[in-house]
PDB file of N, CA and C in Angstrom:
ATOM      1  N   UNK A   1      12.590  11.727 -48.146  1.00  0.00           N
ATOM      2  CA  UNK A   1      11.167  11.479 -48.104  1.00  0.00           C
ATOM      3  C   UNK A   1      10.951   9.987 -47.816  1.00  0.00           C
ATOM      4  N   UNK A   2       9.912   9.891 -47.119  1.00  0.00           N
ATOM      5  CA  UNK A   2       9.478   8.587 -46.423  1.00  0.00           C
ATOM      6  C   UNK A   2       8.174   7.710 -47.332  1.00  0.00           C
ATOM      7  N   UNK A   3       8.289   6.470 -47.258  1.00  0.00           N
ATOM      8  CA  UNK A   3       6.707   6.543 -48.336  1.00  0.00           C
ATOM      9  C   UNK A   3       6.711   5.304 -47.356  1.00  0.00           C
ATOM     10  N   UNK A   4       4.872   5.091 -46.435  1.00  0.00           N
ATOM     11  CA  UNK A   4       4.317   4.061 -45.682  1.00  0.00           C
ATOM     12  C   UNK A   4       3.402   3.622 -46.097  1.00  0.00           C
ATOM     13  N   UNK A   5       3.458   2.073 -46.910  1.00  0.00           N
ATOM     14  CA  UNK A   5       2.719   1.528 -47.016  1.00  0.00           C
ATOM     15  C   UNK A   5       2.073   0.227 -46.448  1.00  0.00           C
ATOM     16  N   UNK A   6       1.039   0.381 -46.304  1.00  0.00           N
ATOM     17  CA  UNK A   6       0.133  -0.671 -45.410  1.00  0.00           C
ATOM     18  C   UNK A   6      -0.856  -1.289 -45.863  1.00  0.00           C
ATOM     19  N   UNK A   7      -1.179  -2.586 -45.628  1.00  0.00           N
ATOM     20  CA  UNK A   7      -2.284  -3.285 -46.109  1.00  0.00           C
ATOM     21  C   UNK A   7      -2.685  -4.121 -45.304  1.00  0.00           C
ATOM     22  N   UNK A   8      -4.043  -4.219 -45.324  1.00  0.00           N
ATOM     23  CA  UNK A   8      -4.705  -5.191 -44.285  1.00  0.00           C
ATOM     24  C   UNK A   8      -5.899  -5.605 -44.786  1.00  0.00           C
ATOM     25  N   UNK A   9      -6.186  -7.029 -43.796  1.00  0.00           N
ATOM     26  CA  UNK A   9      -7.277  -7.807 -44.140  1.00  0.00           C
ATOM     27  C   UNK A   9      -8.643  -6.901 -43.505  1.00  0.00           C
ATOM     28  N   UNK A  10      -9.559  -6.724 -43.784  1.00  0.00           N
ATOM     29  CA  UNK A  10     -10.442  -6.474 -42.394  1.00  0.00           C
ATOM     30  C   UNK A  10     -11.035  -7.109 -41.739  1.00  0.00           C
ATOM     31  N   UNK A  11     -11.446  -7.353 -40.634  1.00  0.00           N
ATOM     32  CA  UNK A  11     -12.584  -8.122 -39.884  1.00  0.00           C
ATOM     33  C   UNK A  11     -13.695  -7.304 -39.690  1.00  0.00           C
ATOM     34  N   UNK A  12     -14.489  -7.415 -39.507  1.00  0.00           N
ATOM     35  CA  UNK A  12     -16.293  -7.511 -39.625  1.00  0.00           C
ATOM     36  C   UNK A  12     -17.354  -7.998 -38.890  1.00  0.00           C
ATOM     37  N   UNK A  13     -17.470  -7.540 -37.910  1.00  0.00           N
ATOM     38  CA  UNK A  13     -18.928  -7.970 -37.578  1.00  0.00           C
ATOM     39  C   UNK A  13     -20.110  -8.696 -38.176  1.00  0.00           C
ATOM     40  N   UNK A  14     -21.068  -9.739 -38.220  1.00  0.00           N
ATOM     41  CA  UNK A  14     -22.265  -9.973 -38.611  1.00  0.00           C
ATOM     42  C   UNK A  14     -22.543  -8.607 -38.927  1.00  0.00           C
ATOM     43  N   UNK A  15     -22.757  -8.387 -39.798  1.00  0.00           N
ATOM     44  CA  UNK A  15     -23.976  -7.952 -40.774  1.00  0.00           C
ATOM     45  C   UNK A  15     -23.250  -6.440 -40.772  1.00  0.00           C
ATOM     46  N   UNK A  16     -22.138  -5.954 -40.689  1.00  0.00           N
ATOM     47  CA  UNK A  16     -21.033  -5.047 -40.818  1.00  0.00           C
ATOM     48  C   UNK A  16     -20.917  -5.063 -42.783  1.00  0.00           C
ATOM     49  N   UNK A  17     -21.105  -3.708 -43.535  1.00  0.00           N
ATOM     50  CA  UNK A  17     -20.664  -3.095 -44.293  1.00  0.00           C
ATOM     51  C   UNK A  17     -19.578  -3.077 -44.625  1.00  0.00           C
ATOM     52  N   UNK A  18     -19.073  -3.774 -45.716  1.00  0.00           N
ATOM     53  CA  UNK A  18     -17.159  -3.574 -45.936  1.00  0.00           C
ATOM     54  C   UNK A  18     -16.933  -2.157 -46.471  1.00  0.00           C
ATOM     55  N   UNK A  19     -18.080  -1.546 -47.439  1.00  0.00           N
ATOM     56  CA  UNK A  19     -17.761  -0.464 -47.818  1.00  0.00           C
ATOM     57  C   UNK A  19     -18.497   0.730 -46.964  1.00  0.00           C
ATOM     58  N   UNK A  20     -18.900   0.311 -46.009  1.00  0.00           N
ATOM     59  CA  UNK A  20     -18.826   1.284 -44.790  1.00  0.00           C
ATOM     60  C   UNK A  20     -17.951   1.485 -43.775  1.00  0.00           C
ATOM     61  N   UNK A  21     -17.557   0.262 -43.149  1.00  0.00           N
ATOM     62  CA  UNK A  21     -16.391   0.016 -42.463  1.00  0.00           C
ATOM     63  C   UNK A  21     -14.780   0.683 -43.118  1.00  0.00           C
ATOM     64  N   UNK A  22     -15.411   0.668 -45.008  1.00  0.00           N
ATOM     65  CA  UNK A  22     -14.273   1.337 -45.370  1.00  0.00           C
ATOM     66  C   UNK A  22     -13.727   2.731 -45.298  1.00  0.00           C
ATOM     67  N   UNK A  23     -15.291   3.530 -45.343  1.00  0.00           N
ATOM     68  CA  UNK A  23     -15.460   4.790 -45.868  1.00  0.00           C
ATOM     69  C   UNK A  23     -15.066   5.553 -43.994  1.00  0.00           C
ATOM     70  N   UNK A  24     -15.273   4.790 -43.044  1.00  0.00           N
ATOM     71  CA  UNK A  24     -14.645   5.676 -41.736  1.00  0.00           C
ATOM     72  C   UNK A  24     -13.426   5.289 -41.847  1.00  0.00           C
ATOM     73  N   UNK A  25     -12.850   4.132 -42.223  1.00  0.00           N
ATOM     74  CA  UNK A  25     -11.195   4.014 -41.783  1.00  0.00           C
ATOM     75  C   UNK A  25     -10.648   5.252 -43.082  1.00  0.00           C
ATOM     76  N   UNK A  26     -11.629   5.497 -43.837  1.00  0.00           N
ATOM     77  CA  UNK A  26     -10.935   6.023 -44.889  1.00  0.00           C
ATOM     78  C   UNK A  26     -10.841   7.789 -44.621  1.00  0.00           C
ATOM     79  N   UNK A  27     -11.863   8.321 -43.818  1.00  0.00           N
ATOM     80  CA  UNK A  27     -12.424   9.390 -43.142  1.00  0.00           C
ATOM     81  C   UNK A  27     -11.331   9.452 -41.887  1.00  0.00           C
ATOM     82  N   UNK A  28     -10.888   8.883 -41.300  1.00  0.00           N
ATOM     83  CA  UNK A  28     -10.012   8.714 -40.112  1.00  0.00           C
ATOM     84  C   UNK A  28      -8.730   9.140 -40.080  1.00  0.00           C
ATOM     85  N   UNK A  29      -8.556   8.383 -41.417  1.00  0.00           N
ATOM     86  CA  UNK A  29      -6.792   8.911 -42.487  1.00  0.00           C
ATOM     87  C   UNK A  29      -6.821   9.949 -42.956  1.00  0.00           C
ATOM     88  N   UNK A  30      -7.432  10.399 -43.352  1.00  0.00           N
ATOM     89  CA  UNK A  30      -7.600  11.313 -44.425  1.00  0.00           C
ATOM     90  C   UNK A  30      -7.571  12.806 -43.148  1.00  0.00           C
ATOM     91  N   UNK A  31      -8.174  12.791 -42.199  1.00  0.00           N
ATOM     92  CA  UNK A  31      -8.224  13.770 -40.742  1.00  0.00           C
ATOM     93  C   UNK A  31      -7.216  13.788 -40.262  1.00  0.00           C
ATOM     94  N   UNK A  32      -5.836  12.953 -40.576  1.00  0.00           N
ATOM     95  CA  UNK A  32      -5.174  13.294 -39.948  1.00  0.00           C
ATOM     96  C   UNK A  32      -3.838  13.845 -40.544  1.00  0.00           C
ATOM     97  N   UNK A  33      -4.160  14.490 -41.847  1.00  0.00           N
ATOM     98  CA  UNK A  33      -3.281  15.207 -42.462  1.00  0.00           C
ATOM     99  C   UNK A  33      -3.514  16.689 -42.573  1.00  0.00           C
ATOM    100  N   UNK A  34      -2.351  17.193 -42.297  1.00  0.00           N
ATOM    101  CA  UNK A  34      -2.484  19.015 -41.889  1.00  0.00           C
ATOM    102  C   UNK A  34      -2.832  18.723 -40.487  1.00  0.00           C
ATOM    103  N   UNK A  35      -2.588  17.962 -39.260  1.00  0.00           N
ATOM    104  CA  UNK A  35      -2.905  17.536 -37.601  1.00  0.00           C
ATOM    105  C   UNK A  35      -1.485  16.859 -37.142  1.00  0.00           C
ATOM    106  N   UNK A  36      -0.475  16.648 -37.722  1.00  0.00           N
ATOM    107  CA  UNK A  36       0.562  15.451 -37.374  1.00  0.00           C
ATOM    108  C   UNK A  36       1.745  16.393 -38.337  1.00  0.00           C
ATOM    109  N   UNK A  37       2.214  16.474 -37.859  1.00  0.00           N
ATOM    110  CA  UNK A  37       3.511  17.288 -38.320  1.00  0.00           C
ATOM    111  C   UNK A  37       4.530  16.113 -39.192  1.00  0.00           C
ATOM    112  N   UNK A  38       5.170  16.577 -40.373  1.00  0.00           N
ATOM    113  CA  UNK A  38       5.691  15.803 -40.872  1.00  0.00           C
ATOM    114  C   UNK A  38       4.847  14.445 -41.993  1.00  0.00           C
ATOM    115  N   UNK A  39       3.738  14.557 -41.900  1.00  0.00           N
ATOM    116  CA  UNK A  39       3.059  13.900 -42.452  1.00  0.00           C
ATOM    117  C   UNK A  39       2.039  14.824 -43.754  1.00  0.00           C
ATOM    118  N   UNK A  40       2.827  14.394 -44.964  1.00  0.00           N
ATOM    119  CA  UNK A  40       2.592  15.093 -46.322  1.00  0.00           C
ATOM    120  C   UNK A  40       0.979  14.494 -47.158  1.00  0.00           C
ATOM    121  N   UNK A  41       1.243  13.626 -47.130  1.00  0.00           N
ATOM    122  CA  UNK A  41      -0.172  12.558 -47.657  1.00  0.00           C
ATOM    123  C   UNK A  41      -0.394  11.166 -47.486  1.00  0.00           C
ATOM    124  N   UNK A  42      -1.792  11.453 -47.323  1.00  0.00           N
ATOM    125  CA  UNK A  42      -2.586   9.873 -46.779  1.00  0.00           C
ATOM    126  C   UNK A  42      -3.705   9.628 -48.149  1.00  0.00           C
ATOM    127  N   UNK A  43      -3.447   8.218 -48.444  1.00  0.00           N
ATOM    128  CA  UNK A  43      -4.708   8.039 -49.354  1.00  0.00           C
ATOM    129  C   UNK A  43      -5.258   6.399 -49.192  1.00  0.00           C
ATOM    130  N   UNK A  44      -6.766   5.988 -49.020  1.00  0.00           N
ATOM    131  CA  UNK A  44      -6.490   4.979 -48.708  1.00  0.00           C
ATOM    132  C   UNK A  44      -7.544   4.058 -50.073  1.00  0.00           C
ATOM    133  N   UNK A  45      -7.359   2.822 -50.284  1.00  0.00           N
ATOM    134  CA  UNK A  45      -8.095   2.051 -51.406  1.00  0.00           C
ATOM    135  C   UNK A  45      -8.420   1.178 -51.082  1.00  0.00           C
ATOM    136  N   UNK A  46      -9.916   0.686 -51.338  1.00  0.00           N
ATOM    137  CA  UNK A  46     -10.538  -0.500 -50.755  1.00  0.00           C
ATOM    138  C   UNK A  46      -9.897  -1.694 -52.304  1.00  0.00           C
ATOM    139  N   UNK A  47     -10.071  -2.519 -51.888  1.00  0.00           N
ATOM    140  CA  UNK A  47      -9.463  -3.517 -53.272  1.00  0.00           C
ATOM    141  C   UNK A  47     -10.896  -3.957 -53.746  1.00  0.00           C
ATOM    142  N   UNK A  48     -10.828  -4.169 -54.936  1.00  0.00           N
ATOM    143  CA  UNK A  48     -12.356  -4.850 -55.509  1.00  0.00           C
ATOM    144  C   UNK A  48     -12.282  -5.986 -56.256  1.00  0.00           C
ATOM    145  N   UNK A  49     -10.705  -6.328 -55.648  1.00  0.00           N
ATOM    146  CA  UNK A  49      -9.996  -7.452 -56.229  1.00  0.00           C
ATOM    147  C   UNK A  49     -10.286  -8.779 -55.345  1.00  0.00           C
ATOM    148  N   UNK A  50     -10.967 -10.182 -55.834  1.00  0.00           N
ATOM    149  CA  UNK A  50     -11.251 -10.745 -54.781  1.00  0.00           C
ATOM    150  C   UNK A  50     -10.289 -12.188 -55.033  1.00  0.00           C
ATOM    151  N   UNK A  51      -9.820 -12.225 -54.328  1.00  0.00           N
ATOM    152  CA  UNK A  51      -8.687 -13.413 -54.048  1.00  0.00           C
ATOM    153  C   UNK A  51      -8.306 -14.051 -52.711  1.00  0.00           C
ATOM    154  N   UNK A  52      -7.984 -15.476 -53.135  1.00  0.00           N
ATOM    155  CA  UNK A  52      -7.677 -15.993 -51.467  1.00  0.00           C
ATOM    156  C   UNK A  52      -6.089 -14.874 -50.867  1.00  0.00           C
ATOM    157  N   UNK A  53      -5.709 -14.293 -51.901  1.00  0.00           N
ATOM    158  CA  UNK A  53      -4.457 -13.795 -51.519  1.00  0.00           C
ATOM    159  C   UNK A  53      -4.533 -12.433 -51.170  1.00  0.00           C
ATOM    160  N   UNK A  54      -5.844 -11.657 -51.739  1.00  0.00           N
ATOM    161  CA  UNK A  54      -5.946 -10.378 -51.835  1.00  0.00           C
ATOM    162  C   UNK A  54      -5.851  -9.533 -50.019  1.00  0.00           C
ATOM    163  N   UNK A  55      -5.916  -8.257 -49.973  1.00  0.00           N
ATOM    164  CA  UNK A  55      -6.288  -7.827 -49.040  1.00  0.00           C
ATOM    165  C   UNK A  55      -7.349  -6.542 -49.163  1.00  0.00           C
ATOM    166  N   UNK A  56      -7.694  -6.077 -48.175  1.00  0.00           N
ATOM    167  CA  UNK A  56      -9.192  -5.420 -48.225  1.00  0.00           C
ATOM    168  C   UNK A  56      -8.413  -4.001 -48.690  1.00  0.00           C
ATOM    169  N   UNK A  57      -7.466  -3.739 -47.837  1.00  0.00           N
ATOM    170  CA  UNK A  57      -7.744  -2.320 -47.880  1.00  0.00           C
ATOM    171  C   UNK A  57      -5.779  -1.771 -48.153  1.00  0.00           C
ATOM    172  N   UNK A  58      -5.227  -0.734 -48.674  1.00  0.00           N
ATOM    173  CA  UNK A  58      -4.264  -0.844 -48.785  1.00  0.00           C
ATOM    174  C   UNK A  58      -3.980   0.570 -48.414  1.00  0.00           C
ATOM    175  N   UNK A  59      -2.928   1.320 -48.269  1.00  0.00           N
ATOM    176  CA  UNK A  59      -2.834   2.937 -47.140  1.00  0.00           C
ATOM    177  C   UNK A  59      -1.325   3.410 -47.823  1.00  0.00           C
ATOM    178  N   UNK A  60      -1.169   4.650 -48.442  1.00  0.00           N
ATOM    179  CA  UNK A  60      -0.337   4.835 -49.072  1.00  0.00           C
ATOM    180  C   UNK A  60      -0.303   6.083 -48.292  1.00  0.00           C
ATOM    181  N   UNK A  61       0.921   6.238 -47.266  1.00  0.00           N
ATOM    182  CA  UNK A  61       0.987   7.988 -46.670  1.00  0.00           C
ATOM    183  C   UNK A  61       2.495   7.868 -46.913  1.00  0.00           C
ATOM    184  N   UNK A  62       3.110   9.717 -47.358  1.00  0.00           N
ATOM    185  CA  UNK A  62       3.763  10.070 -47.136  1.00  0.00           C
ATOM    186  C   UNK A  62       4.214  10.706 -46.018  1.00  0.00           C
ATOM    187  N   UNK A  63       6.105  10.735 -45.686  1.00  0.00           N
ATOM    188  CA  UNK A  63       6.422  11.613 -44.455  1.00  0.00           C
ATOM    189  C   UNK A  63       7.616  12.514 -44.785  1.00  0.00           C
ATOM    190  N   UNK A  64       8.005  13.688 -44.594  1.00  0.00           N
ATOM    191  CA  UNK A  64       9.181  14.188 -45.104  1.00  0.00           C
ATOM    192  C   UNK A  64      10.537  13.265 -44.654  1.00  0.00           C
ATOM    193  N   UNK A  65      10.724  12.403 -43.587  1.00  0.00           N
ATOM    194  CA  UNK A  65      11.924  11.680 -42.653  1.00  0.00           C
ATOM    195  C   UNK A  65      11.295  11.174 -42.121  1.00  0.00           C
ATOM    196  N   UNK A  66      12.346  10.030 -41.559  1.00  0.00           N
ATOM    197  CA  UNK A  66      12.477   8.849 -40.958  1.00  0.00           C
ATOM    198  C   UNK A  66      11.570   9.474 -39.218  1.00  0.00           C
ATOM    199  N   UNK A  67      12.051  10.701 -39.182  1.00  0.00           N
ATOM    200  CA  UNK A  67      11.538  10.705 -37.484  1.00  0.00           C
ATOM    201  C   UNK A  67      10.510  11.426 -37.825  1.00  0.00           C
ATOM    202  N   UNK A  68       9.814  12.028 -38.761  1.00  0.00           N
ATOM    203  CA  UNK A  68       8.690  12.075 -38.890  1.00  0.00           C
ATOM    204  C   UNK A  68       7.565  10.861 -38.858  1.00  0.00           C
ATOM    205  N   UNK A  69       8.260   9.938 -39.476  1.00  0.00           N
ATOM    206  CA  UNK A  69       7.386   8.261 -39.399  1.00  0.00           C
ATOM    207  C   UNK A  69       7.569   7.854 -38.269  1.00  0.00           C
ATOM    208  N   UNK A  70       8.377   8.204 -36.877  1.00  0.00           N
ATOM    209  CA  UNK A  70       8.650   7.618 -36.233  1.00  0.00           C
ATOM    210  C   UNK A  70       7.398   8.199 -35.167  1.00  0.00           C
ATOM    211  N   UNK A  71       7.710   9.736 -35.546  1.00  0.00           N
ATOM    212  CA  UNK A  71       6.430  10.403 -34.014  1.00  0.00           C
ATOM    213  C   UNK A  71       5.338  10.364 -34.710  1.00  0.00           C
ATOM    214  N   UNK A  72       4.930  10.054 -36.156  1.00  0.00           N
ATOM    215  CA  UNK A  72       3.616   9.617 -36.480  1.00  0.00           C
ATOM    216  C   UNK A  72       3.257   8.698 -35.447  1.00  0.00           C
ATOM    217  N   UNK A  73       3.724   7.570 -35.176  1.00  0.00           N
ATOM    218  CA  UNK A  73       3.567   6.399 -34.720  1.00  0.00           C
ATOM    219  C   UNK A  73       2.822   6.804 -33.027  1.00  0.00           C
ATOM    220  N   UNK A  74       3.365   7.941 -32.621  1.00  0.00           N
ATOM    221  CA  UNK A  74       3.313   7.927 -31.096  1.00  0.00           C
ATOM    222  C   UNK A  74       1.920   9.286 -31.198  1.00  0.00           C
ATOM    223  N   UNK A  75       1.940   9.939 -32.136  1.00  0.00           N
ATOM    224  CA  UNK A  75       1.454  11.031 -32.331  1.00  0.00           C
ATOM    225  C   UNK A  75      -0.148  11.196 -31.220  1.00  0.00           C
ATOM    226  N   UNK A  76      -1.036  11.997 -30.368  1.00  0.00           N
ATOM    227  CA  UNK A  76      -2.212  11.840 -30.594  1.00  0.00           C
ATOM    228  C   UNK A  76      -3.191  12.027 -31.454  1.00  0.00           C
ATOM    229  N   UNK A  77      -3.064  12.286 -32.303  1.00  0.00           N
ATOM    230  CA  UNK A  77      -3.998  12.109 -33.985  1.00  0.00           C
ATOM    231  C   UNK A  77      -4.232  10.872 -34.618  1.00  0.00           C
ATOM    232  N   UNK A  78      -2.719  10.144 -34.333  1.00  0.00           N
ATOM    233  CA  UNK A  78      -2.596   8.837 -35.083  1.00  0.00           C
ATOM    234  C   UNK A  78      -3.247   7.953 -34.179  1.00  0.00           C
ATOM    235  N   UNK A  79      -3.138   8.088 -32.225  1.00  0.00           N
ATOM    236  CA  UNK A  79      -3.467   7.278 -31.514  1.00  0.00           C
ATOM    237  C   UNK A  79      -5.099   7.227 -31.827  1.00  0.00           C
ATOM    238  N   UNK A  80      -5.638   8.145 -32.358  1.00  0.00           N
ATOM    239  CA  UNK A  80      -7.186   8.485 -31.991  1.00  0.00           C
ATOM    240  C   UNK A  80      -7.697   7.638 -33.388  1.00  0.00           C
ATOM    241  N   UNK A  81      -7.037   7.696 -34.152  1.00  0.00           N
ATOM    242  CA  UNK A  81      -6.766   7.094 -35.822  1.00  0.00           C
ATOM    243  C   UNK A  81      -6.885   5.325 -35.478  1.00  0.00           C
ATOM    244  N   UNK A  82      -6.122   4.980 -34.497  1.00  0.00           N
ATOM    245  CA  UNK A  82      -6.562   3.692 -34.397  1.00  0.00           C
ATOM    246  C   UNK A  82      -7.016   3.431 -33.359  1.00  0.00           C
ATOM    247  N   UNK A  83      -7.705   3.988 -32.631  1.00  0.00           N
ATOM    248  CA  UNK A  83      -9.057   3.719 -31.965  1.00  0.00           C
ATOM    249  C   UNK A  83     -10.052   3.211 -32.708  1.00  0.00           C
ATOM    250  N   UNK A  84     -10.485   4.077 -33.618  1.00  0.00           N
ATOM    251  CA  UNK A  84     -11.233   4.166 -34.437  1.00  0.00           C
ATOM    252  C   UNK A  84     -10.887   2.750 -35.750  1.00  0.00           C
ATOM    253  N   UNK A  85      -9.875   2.912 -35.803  1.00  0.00           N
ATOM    254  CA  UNK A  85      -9.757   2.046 -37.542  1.00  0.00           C
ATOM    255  C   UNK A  85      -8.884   0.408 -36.538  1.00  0.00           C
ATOM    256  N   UNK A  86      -8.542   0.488 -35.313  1.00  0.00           N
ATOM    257  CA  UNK A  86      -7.834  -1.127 -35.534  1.00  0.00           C
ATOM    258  C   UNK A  86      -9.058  -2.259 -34.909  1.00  0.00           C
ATOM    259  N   UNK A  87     -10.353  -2.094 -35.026  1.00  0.00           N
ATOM    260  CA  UNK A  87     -11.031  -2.715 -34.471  1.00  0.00           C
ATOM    261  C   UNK A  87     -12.044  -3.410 -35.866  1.00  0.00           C
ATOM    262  N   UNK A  88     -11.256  -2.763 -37.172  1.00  0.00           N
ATOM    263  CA  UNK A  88     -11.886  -3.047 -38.463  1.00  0.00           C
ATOM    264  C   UNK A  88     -10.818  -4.075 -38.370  1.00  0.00           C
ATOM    265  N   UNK A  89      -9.261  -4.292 -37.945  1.00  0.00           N
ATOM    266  CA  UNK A  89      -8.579  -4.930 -38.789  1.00  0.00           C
ATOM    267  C   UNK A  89      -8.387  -5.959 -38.244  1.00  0.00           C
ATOM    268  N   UNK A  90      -7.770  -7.382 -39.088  1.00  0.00           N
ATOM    269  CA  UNK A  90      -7.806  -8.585 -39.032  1.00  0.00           C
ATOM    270  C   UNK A  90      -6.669  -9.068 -38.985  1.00  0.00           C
ATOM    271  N   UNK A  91      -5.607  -8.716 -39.842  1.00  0.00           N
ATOM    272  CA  UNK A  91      -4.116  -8.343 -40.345  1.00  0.00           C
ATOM    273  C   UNK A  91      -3.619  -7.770 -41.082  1.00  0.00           C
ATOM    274  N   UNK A  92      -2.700  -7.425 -40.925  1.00  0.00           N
ATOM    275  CA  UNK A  92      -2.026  -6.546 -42.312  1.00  0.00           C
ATOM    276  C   UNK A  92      -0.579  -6.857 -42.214  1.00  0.00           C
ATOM    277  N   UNK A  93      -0.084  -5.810 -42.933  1.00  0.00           N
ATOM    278  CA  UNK A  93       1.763  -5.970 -43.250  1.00  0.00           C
ATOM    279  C   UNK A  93       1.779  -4.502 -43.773  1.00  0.00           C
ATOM    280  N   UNK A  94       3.113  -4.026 -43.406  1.00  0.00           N
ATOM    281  CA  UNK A  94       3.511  -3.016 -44.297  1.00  0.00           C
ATOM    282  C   UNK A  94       5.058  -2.597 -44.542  1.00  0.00           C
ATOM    283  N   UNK A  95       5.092  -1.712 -45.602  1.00  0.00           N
ATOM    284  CA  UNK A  95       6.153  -1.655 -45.748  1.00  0.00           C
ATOM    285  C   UNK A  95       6.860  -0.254 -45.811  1.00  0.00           C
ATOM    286  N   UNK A  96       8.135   0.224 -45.126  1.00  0.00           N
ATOM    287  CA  UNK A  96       8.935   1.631 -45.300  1.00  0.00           C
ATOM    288  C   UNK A  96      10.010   1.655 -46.108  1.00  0.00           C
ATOM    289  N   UNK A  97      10.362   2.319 -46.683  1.00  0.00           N
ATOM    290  CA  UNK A  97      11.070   2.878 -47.358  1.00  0.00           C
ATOM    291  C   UNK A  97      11.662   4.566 -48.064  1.00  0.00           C
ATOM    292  N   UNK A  98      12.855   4.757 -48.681  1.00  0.00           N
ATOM    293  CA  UNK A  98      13.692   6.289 -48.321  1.00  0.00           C
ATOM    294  C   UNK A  98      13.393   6.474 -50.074  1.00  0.00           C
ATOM    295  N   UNK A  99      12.833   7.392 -50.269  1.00  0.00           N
ATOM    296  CA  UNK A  99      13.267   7.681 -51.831  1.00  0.00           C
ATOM    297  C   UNK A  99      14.199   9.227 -51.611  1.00  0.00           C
TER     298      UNK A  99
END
């Protein structure tokens, strides 16, 4: 089992909603489970934590394997996923790992 975690800053438009901007990236993820084969669960959390260090938003999905995370990546579900959600983001980082 695969566990992908991601976190990012967001960017924002003038007069752009963080907790609107959140609630589609969060609507976006959430659509694309039971659509992407190999992909078990998506959950995503806005932070309400405010720090120069913090980040906005953080993305916890599972995958059964490594090449399941891999054709996530190429998938069209996921491509349509960041159409939609990489025009919120600013930066992020993430991290993979095998349990």
């Amino acid at each position: 089992m695969i566990k992908h975690i991601a976190m990012w800053k967001l960017r924002l438009a003038d007069g752009q909603d963080k907790d609107a901007a959140f609630a589609l990236i969060q609507a976006a993820l959430a659509a694309q489970v039971g659509r992407i084969p190999g992909l078990l669960e998506s959950e995503a959390g806005l932070n309400f934590k405010v720090s120069s260090k913090a980040m906005d938003v953080a993305v916890y999905t599972v995958f059964t394997d490594k090449a399941a995370l891999e054709a996530y990546h190429q998938h069209p579900v996921h491509q349509e996923t960041r159409f939609k959600v990489d025009r919120f983001l600013e930066q992020g980082c993430m991290v993979d790992y095998e349990v």
